[in-house]
Protein backbone atom coordinates (compact mmCIF):
# COMPACT_ATOMS: atom_id res chain seq x y z
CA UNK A 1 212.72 -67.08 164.18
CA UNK A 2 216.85 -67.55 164.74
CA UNK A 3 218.29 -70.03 165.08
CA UNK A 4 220.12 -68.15 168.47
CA UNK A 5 216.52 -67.86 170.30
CA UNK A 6 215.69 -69.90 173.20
CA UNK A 7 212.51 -72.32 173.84
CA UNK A 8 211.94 -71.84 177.63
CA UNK A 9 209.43 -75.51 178.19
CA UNK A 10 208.30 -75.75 181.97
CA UNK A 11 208.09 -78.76 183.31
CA UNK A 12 205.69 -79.96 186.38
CA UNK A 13 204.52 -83.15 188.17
CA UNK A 14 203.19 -85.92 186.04
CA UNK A 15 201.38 -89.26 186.48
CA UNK A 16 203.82 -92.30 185.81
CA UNK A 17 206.62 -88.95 184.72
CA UNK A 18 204.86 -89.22 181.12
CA UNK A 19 204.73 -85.80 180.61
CA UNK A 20 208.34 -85.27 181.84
CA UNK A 21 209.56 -87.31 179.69
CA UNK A 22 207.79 -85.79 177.20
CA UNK A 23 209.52 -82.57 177.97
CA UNK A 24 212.90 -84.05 177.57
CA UNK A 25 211.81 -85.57 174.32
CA UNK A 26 210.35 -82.63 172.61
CA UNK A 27 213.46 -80.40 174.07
CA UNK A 28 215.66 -82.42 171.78
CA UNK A 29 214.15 -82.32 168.71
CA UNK A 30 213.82 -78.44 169.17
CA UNK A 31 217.63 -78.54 169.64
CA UNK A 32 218.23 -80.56 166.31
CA UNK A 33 216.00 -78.21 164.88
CA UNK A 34 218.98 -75.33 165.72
CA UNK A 35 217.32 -73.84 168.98
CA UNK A 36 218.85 -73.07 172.26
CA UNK A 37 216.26 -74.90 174.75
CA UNK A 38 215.75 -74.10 178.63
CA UNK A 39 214.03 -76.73 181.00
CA UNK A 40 212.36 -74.83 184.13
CA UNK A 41 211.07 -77.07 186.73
CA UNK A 42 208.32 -75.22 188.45
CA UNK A 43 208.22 -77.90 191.11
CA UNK A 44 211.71 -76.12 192.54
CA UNK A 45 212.17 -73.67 194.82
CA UNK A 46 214.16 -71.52 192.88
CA UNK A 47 212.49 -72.04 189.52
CA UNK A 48 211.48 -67.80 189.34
CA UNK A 49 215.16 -67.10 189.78
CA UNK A 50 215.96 -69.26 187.29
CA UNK A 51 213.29 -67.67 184.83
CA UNK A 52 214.73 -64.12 185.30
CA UNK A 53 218.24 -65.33 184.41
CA UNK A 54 217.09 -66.57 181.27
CA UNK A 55 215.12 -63.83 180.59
CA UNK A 56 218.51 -61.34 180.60
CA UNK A 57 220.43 -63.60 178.95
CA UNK A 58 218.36 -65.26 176.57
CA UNK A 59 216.48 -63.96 173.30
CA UNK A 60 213.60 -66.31 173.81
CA UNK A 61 211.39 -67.21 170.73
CA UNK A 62 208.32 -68.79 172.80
CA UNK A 63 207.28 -70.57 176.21
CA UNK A 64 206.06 -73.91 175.85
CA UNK A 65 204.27 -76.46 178.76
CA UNK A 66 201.86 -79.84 178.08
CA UNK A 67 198.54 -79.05 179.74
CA UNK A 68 199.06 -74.73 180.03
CA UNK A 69 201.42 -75.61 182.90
CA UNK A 70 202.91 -72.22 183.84
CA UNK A 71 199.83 -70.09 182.07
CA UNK A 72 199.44 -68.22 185.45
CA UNK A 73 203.04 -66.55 185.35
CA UNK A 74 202.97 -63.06 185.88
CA UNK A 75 205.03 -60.51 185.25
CA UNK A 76 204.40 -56.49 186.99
CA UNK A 77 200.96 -57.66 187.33
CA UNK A 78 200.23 -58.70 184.34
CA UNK A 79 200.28 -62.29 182.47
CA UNK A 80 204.22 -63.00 181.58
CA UNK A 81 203.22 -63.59 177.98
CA UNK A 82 201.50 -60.57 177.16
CA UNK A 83 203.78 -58.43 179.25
CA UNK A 84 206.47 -59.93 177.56
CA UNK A 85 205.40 -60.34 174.17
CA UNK A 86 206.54 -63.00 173.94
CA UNK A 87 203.21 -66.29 173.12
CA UNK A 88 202.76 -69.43 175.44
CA UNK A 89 202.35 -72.48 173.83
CA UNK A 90 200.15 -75.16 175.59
CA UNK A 91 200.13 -77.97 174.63
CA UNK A 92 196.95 -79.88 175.38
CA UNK A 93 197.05 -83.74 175.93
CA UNK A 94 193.36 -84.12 177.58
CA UNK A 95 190.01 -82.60 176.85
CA UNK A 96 189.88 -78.88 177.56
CA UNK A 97 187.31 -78.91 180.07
CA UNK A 98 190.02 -80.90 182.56
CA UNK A 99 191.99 -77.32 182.53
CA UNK A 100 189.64 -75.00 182.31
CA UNK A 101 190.93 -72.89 184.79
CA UNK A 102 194.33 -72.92 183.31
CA UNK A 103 192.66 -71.96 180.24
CA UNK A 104 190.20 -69.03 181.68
CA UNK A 105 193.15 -67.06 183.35
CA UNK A 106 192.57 -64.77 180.81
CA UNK A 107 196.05 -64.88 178.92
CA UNK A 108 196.20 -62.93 174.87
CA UNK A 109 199.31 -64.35 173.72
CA UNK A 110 198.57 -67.67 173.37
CA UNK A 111 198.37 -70.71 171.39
CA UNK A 112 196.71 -74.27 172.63
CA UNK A 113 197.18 -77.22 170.88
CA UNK A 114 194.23 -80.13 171.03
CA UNK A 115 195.60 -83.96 170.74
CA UNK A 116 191.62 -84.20 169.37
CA UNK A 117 190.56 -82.14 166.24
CA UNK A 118 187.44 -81.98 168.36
CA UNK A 119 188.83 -80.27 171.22
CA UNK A 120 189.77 -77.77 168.76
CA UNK A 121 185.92 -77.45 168.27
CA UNK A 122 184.80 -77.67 171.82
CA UNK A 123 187.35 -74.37 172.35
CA UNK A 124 185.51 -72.47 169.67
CA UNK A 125 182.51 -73.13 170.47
CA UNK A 126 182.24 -72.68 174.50
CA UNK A 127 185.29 -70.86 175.80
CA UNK A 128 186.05 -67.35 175.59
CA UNK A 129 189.60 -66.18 174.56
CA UNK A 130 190.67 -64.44 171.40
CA UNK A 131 193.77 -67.01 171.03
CA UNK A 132 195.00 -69.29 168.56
CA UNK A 133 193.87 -72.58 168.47
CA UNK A 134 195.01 -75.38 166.46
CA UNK A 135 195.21 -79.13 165.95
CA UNK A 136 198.61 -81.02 166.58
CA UNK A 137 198.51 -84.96 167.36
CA UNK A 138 200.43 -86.63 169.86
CA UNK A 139 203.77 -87.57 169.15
CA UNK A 140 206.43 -90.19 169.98
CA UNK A 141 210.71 -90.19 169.99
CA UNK A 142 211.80 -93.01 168.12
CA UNK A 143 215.45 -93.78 168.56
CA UNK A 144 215.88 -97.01 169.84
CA UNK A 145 217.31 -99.74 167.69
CA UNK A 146 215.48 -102.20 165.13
CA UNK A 147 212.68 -104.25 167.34
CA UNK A 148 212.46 -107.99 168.36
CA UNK A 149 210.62 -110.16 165.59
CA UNK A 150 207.29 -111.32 166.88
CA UNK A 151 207.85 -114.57 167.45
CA UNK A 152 210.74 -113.53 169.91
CA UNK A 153 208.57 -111.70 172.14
CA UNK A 154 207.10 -113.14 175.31
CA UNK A 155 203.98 -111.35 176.20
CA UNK A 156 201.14 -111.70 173.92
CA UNK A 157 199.11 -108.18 175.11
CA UNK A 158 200.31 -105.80 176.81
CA UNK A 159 197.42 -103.48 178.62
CA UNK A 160 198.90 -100.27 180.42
CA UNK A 161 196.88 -97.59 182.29
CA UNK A 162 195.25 -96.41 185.61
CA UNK A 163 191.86 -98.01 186.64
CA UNK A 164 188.97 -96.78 188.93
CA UNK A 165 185.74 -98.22 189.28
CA UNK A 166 183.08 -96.60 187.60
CA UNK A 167 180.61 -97.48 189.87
CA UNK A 168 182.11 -95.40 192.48
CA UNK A 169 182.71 -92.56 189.75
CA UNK A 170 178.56 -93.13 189.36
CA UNK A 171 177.94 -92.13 192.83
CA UNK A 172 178.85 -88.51 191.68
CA UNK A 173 175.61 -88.09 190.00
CA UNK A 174 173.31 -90.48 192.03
CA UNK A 175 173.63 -88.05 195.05
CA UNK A 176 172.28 -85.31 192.86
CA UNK A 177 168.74 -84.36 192.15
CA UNK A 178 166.75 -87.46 190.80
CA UNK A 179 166.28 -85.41 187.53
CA UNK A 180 170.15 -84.52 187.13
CA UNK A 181 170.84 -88.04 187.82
CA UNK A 182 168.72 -89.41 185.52
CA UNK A 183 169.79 -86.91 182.85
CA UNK A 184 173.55 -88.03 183.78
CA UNK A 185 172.36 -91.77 182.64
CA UNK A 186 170.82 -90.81 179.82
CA UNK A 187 174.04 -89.36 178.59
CA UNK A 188 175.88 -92.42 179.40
CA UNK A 189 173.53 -94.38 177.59
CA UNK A 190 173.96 -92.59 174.19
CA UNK A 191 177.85 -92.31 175.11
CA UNK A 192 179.25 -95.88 175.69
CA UNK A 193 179.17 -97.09 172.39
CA UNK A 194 179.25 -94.13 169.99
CA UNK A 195 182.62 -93.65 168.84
CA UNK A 196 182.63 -90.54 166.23
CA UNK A 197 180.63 -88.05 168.05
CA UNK A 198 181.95 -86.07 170.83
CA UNK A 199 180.58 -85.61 174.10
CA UNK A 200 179.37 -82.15 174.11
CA UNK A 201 177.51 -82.88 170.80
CA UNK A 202 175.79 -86.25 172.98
CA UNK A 203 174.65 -83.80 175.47
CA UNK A 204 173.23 -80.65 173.68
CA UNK A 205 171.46 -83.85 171.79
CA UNK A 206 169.90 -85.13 175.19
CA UNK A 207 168.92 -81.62 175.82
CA UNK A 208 167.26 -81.21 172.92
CA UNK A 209 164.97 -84.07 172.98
CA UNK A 210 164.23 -83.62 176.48
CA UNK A 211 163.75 -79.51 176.06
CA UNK A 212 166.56 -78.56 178.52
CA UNK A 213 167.95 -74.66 177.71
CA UNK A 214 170.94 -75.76 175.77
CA UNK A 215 172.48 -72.90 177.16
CA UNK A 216 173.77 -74.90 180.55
CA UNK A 217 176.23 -76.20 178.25
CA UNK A 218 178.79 -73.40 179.39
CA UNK A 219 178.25 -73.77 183.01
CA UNK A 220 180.89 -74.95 184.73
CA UNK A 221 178.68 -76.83 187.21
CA UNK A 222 177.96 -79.37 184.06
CA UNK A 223 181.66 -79.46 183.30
CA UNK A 224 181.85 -80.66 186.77
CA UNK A 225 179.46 -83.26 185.97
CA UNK A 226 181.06 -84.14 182.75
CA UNK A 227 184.46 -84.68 183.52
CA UNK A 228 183.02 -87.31 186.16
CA UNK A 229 180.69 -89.09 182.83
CA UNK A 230 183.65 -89.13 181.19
CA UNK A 231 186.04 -90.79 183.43
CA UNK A 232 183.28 -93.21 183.78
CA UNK A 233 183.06 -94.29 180.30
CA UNK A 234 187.11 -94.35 179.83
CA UNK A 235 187.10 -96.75 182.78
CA UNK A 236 183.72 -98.77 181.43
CA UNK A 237 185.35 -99.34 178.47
CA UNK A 238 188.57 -100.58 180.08
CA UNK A 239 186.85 -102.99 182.83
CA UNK A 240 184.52 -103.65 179.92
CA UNK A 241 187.74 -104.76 177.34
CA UNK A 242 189.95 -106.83 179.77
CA UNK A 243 186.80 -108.93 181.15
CA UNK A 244 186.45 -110.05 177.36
CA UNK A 245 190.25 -111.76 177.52
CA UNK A 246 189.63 -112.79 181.54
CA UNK A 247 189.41 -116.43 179.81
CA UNK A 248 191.89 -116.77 177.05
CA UNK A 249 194.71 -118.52 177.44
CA UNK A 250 197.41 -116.66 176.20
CA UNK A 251 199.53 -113.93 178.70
CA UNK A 252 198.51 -111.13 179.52
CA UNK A 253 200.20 -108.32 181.37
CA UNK A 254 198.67 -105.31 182.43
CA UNK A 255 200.67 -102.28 184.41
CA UNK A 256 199.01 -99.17 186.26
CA UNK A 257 197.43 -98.05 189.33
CA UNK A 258 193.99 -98.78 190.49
CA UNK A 259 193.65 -102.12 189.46
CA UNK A 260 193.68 -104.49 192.52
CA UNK A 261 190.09 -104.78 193.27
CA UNK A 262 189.52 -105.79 189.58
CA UNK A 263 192.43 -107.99 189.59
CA UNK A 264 190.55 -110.83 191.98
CA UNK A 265 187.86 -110.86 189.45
CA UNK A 266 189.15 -111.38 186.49
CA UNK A 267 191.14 -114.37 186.40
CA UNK A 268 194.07 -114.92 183.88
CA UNK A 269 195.28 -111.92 183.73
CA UNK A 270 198.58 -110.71 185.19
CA UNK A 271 198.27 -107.25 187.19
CA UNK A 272 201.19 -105.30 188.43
CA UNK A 273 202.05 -101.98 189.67
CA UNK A 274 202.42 -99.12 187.37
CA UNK A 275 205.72 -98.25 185.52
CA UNK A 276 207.48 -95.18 184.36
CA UNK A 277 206.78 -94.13 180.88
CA UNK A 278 210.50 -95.33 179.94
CA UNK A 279 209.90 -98.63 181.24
CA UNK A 280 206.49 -99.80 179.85
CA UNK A 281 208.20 -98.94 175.93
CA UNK A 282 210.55 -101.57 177.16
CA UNK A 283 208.21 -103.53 177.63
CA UNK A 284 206.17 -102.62 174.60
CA UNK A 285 209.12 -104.12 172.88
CA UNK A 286 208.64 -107.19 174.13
CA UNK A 287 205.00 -107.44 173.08
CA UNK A 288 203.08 -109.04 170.48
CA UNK A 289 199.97 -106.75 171.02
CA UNK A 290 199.62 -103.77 172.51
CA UNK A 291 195.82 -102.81 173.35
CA UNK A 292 195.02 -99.55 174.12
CA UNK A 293 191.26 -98.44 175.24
CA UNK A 294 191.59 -94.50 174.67
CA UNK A 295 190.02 -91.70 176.49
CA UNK A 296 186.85 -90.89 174.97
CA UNK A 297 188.14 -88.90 171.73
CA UNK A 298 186.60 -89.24 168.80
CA UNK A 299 189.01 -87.63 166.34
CA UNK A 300 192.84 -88.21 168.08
CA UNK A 301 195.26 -90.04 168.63
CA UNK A 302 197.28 -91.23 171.72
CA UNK A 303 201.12 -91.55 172.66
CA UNK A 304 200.36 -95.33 173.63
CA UNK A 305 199.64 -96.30 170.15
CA UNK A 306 202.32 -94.57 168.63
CA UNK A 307 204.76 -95.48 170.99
CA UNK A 308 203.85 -99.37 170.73
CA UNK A 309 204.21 -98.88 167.02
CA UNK A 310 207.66 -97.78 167.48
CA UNK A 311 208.78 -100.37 169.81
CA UNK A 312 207.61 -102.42 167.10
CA UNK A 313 204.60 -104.19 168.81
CA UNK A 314 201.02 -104.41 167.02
CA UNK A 315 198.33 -101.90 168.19
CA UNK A 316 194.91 -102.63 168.62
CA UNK A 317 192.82 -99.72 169.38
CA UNK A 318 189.09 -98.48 170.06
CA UNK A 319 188.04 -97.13 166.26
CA UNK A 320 188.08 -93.31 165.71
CA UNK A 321 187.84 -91.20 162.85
CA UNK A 322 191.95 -89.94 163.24
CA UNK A 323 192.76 -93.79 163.10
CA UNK A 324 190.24 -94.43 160.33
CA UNK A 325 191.67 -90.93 157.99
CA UNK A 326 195.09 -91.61 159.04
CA UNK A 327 195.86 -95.43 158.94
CA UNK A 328 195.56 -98.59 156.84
CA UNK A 329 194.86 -101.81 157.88
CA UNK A 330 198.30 -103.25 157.34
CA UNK A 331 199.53 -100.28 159.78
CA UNK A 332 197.05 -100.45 163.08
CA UNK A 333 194.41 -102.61 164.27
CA UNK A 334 190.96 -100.98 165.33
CA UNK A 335 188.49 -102.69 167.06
CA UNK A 336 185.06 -102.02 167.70
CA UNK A 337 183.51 -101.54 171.11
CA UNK A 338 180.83 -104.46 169.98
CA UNK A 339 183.58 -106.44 169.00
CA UNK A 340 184.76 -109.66 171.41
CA UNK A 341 188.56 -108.99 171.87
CA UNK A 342 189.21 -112.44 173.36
CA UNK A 343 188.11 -113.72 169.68
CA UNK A 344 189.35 -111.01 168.03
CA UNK A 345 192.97 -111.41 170.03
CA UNK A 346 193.23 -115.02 169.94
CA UNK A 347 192.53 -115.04 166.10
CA UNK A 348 195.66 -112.28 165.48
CA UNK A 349 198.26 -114.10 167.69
CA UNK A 350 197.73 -117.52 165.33
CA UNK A 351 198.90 -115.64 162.14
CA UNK A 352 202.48 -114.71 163.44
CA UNK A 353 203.34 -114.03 159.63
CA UNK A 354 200.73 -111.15 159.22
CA UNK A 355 201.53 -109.91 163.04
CA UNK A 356 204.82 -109.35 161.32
CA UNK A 357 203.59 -107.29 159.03
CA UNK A 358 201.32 -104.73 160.60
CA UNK A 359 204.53 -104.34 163.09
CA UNK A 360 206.94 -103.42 160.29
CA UNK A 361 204.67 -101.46 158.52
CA UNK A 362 203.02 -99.35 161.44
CA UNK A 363 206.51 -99.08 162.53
CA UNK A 364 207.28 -97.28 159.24
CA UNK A 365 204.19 -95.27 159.46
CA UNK A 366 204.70 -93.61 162.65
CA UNK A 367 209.12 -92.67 162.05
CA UNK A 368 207.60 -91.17 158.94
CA UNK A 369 204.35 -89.33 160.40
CA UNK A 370 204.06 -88.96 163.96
CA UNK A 371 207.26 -88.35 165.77
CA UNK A 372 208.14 -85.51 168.00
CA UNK A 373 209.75 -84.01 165.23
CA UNK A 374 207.04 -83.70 162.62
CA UNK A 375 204.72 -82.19 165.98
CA UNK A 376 207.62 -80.03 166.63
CA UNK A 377 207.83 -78.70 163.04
CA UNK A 378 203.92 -78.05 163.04
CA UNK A 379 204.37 -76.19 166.69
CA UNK A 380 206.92 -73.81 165.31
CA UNK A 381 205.09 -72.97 162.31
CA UNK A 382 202.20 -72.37 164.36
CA UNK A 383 204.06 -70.07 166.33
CA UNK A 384 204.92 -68.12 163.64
CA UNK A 385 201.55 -67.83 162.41
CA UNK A 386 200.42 -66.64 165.46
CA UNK A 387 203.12 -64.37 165.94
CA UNK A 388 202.24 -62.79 162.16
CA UNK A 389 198.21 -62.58 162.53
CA UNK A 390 197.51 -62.23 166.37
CA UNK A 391 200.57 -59.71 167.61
CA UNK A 392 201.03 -57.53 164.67
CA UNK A 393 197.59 -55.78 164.91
């Protein structure tokens, strides 16, 4: 590919504008790269007129979108990137099943990206779709200046993320049949606490020992249901976490949406509204600790982590295998979900010294191995693998 041709990204609405400004960010490391890059915000009126312009004026090398954003374009009837030639890459930052629509439109000349080498697995295994599939991590842009010291930074954790109560996620199920229900529980049950085996792997093993057809496993009514288990234990986990530092003393901020209910239970913690993506990595730099409770993936990362890293805060994270392959002690702090945080927490933020440590180190880890730039090095390689094997048959 030329250095002349064009990345066309799309751009659409986003929770908190993370994935916006993850456009921007990825945009300009394609440009240092040497490419020409168009930003088309299918939220505007006049985004299709915009498309065609670039199209006659532009040599473009590949479309590119988080989440398949855009994957329905046509073209004379047909999908835009197989009309044109011309691949889609989407870029996946949640399980598969949460865009399976996107993903079932039927579209050849593509390439989807997993933030979860087991999503990669899960589209293999249960999705039709003779496109390329591949592994690619989230990234972060680190460009801001050298961080505070730890001992000049006022809050001690730093908690950011949307909340909703999984009890009211449970009534999904409970209105079901009393078997389905009861199978739902089941799965829950053998879900909460296992951290290195994926969902769909917890379920086909429910179904086996209770004899259920395996099969079911590609309906779309049990993604239904799934999506809904899932939510429930990301949110479990995160009630679950912050109760376990409702009675330590030191401060604690968390930012998001859906918190207030849970915020007159759990006393000594300070709950506020959410804030744009730009603003909590401000205040990620004024952290100590920055605890993150990821969605349930069992071998990824997440841009929370990497960003506190580079704001130069501490991260302390639910254990998974990427975390386990991919960092050392000195660089990131797992915990384990049987594992009392308030202890855990309160025993960190007495050595400031070793804090410190982890903070410069992790810091070094992530400018050197998980910026937008290495992921945008990987997604241009990939795109000219695809472009060798899949579209010169």
């Amino acid at each position: 590919m030329g250095e002349e041709k064009t990345i066309v990204l799309f751009q659409g609405q986003s929770q908190y504008f993370v994935l916006n400004a993850f456009i921007n960010e990825i945009a300009g490391v394609f440009s240092e790269l040497g490419y020409d890059t168009a930003i088309i915000w299918l939220t505007k009126t006049n985004w299709q007129g915009e498309l065609e312009e670039i199209l006659k004026t532009k040599k473009v090398a590949f479309f590119f979108s988080f989440n398949a954003i855009g994957i329905d374009i046509q073209m004379n009837h047909e999908s835009l990137y197989d009309h044109l030639h011309i691949p889609l890459f989407a870029f996946l930052v949640d399980h598969p099943m949460y865009h399976l629509q996107r993903l079932n439109t039927g579209v050849k000349n593509l390439i989807v990206s997993c933030v979860d080498q087991d999503h990669v697995l899960f589209l293999r295994k249960y999705l039709n779709g003779h496109y390329t599939k591949v592994f690619i991590p989230h990234g972060v842009m680190v460009k801001q200046p050298d961080p505070h010291l730890q001992s000049d930074r006022p809050i001690d954790v730093l908690f950011s993320g949307t909340f909703h109560d999984p009890e009211n996620i449970r009534k999904t199920w409970t209105s079901c049949p009393t078997s389905v229900s009861k199978l739902c529980e089941e799965i829950i049950d053998q879900s909460l606490y296992e951290v290195y085996q994926p969902l769909d792997q917890i379920v086909l093993k429910v179904f086996e020992s209770k004899g259920i057809d395996p099969g079911y496993i590609v309906q779309s009514s049990l993604y239904k249901l799934l999506m809904q288990i899932d939510q429930y234990i990301r949110y479990w986990r995160r009630k679950r976490a912050l109760e376990q530092l409702s009675h330590t003393d030191f401060r604690i901020e968390v930012y998001g949406n859906g918190w207030e209910s849970l915020s007159k239970k759990i006393p000594g913690i300070r709950f506020y509204p959410a804030m744009s993506y730009e603003k909590i990595k401000a205040k990620m730099g004024k952290s100590k600790l920055v605890l993150t409770v990821m969605p349930n993936f069992t071998y990824g990362g997440h841009e929370r982590v990497f960003s506190a890293m580079s704001q130069g805060a501490v991260s302390l994270v639910n254990d998974n295998g990427f975390f386990r392959d991919n960092f050392k002690q000195e660089e990131l702090l797992t915990y384990s979900v049987h594992d009392d945080l308030g202890i855990r927490i309160e025993n960190l933020l007495k050595n400031r010294d070793k804090l410190q440590q982890i903070s410069e180190f992790g810091r070094t880890k992530v400018i050197e191995s998980h910026t937008w730039l290495n992921r945008a090095q990987k997604i241009i390689q990939t795109v000219d693998y695809h472009q060798y094997f899949m579209n010169n048959d």
